[in-house]
N, C-alpha and C. Protein backbone atom coordinates (compact mmCIF):
# COMPACT_ATOMS: atom_id res chain seq x y z
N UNK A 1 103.95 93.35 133.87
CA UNK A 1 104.31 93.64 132.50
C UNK A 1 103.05 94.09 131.75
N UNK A 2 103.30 94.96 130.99
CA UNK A 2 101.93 95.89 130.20
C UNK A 2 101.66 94.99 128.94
N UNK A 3 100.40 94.75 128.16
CA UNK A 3 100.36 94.34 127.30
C UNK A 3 100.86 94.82 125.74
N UNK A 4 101.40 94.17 125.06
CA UNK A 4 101.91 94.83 123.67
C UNK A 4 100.78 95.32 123.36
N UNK A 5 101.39 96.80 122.49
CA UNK A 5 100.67 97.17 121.48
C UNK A 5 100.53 96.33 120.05
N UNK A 6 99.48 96.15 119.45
CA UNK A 6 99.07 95.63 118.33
C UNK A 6 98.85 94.20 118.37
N UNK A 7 98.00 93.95 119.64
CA UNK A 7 97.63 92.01 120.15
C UNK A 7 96.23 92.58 120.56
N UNK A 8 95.67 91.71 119.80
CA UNK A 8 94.37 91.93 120.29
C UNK A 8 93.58 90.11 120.45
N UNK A 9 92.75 89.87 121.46
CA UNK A 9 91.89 88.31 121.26
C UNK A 9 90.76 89.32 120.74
N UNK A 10 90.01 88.71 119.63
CA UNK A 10 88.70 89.68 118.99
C UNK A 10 88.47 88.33 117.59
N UNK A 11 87.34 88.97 117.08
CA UNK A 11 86.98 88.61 116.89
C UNK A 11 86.76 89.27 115.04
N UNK A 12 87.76 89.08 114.19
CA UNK A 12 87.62 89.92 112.89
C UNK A 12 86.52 89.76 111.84
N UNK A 13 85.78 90.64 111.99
CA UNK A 13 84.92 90.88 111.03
C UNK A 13 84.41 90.84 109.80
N UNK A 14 85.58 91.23 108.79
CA UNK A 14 85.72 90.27 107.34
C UNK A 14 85.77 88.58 107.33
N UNK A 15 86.18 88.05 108.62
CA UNK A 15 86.08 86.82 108.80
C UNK A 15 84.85 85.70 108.98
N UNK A 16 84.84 86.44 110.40
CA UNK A 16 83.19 85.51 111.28
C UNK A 16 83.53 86.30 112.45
N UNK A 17 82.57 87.00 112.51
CA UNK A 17 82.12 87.89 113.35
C UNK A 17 82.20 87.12 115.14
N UNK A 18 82.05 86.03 115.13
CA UNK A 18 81.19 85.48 116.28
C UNK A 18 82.71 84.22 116.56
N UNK A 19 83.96 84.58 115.64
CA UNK A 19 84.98 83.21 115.59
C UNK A 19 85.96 84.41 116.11
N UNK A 20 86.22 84.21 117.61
CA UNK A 20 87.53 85.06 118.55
C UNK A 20 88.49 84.04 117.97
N UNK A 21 90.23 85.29 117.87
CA UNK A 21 90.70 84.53 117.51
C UNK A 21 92.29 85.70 118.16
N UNK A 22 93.29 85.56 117.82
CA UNK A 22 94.37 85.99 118.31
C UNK A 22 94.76 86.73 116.92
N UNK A 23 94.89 88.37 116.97
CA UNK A 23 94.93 89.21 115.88
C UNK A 23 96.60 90.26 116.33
N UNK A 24 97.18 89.86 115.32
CA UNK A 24 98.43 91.04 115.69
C UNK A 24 98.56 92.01 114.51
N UNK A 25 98.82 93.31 114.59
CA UNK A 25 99.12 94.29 113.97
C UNK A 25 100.74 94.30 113.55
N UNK A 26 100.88 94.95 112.19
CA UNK A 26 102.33 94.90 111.65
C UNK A 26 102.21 96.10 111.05
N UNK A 27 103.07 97.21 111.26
CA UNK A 27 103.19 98.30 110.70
C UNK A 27 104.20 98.15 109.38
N UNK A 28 104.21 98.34 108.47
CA UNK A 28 104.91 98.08 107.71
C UNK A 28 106.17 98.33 107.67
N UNK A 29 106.00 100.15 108.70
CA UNK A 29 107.08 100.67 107.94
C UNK A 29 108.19 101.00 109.21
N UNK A 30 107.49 99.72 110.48
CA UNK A 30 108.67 99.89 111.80
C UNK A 30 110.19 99.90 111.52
N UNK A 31 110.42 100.73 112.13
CA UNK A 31 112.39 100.45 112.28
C UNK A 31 112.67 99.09 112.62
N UNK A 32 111.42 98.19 113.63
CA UNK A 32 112.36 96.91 114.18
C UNK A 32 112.80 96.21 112.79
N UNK A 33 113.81 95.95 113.22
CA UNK A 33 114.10 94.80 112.15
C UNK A 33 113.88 93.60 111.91
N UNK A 34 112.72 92.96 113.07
CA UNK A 34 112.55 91.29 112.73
C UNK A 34 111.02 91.93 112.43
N UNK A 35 110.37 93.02 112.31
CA UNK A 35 108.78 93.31 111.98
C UNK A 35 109.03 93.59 110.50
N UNK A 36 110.34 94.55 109.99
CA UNK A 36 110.65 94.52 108.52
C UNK A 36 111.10 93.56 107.89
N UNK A 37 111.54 92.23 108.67
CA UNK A 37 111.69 90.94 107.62
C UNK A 37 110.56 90.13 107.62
N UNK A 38 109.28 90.08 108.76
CA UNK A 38 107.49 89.82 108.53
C UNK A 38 107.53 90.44 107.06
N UNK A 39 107.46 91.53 106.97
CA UNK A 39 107.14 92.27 106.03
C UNK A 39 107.42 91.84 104.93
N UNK A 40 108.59 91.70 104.53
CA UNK A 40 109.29 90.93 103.00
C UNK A 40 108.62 89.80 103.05
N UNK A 41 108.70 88.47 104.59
CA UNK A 41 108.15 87.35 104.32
C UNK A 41 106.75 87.55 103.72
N UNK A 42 106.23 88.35 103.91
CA UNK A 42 104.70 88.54 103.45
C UNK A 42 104.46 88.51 102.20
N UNK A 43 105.31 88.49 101.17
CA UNK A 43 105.59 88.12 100.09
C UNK A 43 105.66 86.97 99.34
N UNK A 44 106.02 85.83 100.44
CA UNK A 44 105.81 84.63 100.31
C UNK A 44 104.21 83.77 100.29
N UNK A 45 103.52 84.75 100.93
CA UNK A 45 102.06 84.24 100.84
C UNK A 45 101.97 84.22 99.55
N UNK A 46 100.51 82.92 99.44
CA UNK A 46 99.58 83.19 98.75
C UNK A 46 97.85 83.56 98.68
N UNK A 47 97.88 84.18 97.73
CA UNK A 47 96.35 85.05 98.12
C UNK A 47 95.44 83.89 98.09
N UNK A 48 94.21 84.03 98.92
CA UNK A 48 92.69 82.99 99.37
C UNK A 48 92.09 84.00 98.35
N UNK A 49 90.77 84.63 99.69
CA UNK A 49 90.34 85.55 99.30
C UNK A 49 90.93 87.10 99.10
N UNK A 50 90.28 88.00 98.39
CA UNK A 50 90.73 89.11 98.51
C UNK A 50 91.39 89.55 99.61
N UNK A 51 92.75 90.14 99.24
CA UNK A 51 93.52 90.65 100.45
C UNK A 51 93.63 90.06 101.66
N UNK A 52 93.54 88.47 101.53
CA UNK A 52 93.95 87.79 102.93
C UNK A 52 95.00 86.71 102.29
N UNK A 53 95.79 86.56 102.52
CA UNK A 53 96.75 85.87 102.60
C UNK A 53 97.64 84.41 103.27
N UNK A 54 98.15 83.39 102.46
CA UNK A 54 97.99 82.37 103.99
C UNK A 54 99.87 81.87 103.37
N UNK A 55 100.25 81.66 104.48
CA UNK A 55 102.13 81.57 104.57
C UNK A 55 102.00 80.19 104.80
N UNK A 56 102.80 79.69 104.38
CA UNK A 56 103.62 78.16 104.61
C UNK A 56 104.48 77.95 106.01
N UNK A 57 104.03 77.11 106.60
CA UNK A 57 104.49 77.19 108.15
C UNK A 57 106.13 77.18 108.15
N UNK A 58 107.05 76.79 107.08
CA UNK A 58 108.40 76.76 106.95
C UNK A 58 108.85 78.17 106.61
N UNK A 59 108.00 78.81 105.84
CA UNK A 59 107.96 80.43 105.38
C UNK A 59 108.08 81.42 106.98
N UNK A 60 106.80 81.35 107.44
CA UNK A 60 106.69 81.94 108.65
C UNK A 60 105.44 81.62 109.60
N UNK A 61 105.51 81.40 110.51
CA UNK A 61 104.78 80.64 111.56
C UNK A 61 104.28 81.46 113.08
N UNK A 62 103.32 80.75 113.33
CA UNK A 62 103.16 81.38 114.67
C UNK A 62 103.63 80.61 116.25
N UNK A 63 103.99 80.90 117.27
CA UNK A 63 103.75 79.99 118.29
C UNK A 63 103.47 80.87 119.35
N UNK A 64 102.99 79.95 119.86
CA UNK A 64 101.68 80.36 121.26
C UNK A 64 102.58 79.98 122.81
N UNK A 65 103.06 80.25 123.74
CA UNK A 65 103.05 80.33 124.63
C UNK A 65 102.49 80.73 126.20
N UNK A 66 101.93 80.21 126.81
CA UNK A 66 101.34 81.30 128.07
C UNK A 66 102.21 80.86 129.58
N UNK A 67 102.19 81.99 129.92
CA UNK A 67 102.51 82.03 131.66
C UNK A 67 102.23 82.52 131.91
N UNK A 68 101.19 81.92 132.93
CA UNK A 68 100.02 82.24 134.46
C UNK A 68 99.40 82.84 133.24
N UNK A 69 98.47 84.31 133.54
CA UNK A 69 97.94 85.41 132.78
C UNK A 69 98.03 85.62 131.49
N UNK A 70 99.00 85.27 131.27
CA UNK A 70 99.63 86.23 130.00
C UNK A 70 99.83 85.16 128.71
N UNK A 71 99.61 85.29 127.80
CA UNK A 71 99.42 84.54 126.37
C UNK A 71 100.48 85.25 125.55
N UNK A 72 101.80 84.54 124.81
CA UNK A 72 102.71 85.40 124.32
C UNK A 72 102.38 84.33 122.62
N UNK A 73 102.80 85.30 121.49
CA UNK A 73 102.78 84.92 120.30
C UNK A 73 103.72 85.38 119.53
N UNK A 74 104.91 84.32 119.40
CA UNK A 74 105.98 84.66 118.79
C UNK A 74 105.36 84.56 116.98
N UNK A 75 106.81 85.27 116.44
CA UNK A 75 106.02 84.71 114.57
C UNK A 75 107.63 83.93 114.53
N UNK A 76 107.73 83.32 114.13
CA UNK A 76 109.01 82.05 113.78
C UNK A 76 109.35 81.66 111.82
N UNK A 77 110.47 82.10 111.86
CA UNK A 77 110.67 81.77 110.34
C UNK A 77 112.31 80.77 110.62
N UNK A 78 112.35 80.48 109.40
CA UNK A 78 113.23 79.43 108.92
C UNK A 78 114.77 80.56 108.72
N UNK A 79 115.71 80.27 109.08
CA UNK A 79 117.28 80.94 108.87
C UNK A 79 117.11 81.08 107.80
N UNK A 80 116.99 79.72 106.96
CA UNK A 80 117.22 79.14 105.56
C UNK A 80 116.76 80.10 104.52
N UNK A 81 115.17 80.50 105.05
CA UNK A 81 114.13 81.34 104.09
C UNK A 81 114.58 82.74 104.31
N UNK A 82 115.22 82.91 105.07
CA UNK A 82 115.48 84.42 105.60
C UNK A 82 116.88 84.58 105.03
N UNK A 83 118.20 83.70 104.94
CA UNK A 83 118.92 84.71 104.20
C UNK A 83 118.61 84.57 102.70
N UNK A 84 117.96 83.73 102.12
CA UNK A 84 117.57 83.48 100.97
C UNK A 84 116.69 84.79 100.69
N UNK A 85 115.88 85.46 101.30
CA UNK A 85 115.19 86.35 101.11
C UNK A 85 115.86 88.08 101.69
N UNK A 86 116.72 87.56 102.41
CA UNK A 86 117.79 88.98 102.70
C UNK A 86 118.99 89.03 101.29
N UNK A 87 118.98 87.65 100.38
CA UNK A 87 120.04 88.23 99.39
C UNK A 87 119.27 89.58 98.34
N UNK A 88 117.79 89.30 98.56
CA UNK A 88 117.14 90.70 97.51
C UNK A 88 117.03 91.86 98.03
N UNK A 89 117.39 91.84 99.61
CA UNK A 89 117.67 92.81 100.76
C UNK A 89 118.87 93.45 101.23
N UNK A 90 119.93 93.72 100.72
CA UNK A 90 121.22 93.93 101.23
C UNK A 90 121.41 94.77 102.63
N UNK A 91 122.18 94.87 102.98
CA UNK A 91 122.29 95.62 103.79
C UNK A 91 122.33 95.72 105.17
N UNK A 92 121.86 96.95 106.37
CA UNK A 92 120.88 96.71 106.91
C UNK A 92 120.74 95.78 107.82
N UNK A 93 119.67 95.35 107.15
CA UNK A 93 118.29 94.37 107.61
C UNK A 93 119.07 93.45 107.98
N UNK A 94 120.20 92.96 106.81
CA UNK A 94 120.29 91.53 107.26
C UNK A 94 121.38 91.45 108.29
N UNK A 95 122.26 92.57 108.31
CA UNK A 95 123.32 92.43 109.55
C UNK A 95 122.79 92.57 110.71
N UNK A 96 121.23 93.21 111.16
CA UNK A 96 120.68 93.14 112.05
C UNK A 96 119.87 91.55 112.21
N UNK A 97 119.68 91.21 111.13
CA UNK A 97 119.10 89.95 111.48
C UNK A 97 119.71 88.40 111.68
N UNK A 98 120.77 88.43 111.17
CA UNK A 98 121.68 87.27 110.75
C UNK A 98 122.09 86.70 112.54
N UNK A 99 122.21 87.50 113.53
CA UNK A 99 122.54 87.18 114.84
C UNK A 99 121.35 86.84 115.54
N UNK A 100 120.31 86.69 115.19
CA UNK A 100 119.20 86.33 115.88
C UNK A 100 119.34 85.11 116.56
N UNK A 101 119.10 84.66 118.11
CA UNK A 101 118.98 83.32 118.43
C UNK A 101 118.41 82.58 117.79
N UNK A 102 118.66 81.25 118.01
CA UNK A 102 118.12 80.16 117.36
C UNK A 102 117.12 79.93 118.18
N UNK A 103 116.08 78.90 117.77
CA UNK A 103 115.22 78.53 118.65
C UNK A 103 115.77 77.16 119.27
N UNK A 104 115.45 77.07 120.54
CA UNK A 104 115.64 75.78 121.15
C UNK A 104 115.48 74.01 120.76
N UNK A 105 114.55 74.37 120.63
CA UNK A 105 113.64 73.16 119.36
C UNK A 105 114.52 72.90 118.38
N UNK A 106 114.69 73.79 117.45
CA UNK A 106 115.37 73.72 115.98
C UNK A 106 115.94 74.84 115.39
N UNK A 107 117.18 74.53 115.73
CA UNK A 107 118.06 75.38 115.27
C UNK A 107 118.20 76.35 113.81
N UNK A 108 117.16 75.96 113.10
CA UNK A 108 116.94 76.61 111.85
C UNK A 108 116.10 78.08 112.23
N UNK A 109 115.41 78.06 112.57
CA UNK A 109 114.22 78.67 113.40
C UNK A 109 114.40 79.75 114.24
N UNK A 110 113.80 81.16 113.79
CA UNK A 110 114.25 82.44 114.66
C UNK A 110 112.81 83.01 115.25
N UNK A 111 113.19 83.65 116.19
CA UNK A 111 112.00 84.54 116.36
C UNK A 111 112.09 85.90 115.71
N UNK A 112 111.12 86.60 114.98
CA UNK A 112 111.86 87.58 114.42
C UNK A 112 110.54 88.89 115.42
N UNK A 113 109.59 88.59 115.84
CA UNK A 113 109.03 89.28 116.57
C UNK A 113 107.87 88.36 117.83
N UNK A 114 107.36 89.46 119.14
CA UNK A 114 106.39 88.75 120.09
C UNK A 114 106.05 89.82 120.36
N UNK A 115 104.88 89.18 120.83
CA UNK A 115 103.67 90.09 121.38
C UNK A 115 103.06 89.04 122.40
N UNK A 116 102.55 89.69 123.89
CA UNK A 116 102.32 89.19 124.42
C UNK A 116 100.80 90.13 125.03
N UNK A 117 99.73 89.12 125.97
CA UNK A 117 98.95 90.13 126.35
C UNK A 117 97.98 89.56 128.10
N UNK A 118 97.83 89.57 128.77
CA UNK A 118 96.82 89.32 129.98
C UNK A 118 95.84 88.67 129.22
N UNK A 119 95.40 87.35 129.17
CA UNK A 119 94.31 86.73 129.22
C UNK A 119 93.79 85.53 129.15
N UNK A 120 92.63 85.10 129.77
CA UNK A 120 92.09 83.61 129.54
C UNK A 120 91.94 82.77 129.09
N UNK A 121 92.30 83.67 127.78
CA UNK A 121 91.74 82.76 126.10
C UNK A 121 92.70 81.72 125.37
N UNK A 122 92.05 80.93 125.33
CA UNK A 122 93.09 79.69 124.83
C UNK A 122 93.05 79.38 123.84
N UNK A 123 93.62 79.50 122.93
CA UNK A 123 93.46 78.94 121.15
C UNK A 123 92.69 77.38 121.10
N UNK A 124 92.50 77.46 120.34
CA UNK A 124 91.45 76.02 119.91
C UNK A 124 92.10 75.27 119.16
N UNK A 125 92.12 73.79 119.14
CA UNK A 125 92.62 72.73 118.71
C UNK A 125 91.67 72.30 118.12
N UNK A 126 92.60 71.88 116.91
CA UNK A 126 91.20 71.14 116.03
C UNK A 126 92.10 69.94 114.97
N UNK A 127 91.77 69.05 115.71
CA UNK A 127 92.66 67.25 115.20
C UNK A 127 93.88 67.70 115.46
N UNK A 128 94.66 68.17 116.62
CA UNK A 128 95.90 68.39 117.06
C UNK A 128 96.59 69.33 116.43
N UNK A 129 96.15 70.44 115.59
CA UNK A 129 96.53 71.74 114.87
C UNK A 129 96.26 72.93 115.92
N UNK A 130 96.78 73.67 116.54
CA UNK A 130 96.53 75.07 117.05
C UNK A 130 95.92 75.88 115.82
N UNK A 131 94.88 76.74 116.68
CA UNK A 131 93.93 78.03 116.09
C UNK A 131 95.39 78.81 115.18
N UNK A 132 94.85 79.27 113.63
CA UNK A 132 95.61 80.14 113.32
C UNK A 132 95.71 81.44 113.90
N UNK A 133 97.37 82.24 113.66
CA UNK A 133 97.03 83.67 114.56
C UNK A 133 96.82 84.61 112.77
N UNK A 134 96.21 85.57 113.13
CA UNK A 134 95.92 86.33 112.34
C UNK A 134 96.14 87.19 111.98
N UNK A 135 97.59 88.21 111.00
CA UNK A 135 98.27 89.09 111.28
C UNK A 135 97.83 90.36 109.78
N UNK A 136 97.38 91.52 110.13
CA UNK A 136 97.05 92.54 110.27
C UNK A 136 97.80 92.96 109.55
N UNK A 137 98.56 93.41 108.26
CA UNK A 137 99.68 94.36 108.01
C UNK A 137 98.99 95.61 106.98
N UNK A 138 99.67 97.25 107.85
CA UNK A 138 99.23 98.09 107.34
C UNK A 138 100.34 98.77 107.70
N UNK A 139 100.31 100.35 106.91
CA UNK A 139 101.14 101.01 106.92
C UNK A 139 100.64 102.29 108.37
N UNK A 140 102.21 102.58 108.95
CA UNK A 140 101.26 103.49 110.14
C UNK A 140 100.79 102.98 111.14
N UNK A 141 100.46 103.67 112.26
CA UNK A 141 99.95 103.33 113.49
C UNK A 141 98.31 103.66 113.45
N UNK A 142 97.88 102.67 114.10
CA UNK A 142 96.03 102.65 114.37
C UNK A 142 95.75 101.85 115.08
N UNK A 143 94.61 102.13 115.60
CA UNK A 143 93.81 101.18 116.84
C UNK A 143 92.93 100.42 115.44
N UNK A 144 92.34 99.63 116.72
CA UNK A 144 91.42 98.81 116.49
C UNK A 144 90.49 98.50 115.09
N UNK A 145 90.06 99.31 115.54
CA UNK A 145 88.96 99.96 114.60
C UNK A 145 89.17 100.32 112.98
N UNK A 146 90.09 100.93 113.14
CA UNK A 146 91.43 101.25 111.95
C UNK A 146 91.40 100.96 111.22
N UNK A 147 92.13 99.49 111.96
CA UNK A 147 92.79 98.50 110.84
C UNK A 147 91.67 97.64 110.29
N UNK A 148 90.39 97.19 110.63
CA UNK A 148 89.63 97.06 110.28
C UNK A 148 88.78 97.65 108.83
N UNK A 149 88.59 98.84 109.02
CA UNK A 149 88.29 99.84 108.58
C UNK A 149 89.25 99.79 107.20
N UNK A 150 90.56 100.11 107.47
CA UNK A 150 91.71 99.76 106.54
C UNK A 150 91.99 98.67 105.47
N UNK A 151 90.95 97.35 105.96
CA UNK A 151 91.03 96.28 105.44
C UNK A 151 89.88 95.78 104.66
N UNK A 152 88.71 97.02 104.81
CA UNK A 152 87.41 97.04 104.25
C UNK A 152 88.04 97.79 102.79
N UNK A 153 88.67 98.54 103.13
CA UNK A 153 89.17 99.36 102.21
C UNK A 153 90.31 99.29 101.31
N UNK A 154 90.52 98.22 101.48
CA UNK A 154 91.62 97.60 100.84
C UNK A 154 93.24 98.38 100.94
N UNK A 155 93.68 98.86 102.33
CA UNK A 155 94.60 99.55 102.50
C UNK A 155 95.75 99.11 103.54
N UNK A 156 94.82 97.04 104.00
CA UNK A 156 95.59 96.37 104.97
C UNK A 156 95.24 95.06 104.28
N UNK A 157 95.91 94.36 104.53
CA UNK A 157 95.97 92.82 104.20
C UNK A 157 96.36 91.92 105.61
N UNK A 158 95.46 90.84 105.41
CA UNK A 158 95.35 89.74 106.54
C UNK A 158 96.21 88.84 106.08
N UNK A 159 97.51 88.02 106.90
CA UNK A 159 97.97 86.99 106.72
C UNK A 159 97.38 85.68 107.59
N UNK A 160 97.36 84.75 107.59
CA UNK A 160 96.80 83.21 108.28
C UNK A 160 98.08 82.99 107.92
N UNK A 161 98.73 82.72 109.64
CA UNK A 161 99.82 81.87 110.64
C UNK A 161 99.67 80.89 110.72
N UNK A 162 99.71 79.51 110.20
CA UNK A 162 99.82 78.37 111.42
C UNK A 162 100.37 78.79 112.48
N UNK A 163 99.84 77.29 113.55
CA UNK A 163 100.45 78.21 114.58
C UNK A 163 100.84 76.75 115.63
N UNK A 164 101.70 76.70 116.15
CA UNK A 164 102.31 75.59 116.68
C UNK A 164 102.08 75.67 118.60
């Protein structure tokens, strides 16, 4: 299996240069429909610093999975928060989203997107909390560099995932 586009382990730069961490990209303006309800949830943040953003783990969340190689990172939101936030959404979005599985765990709980990728790297625990994942949202497709670049420039915004 090939690695997703827009997963990167790195190390973000507006952050701490030298602190690797698990970075996903969100285009704003994808057709998927569980990357355009990220999108609305992103609304639910509140701002830290400039243009970084941090979500309420009931809002939207991260979880970490690996098998053998491969490190997968779902984003997980609440049913509850989602049709509450599809009534300002008609349409659409929400007839595509309303059938989403439940999660196993807790039935409230969807996956609305994953990304998975080949590698070693293991998130860090710190007093029994998983490493936050770090999500990227810009408009458009770009590498690396980009979105970076994009976020110097105030043309991308960083969200902070808990991450389970």
């Amino acid at each position: 299996m090939d690695d997703s586009p827009g997963m990167w382990i790195t190390a973000v730069p507006a952050f701490d240069p030298d602190d690797i961490g698990v970075l996903l990209a969100l285009d704003e303006g994808s057709a998927d429909p569980g990357e355009r309800m990220v999108s609305v949830l992103l609304n639910r943040g509140h701002e830290g610093e400039e243009g970084v953003f941090y979500l309420l783990p009931h809002d939207l969340s991260a979880r970490y999975e690996r098998t053998g190689d491969r490190l997968a990172v779902s984003l997980m939101a609440s049913r509850q928060v989602l049709l509450h936030d599809l009534a300002d959404h008609p349409g659409r979005l929400g007839e595509q989203l309303i059938d989403l599985p439940r999660d196993a765990a807790d039935a409230d709980r969807v996956a609305l997107m994953r990304r998975e990728i080949a590698t070693d790297f293991v998130p860090a625990e710190l007093d029994g909390d998983k490493q936050a994942v770090l999500l990227i949202h810009h408009a458009g497709p770009a590498v690396l560099e980009e979105l970076f670049a994009r976020f110097d420039e105030g043309e991308a915004g960083i969200a902070v995932l808990n991450a389970d």
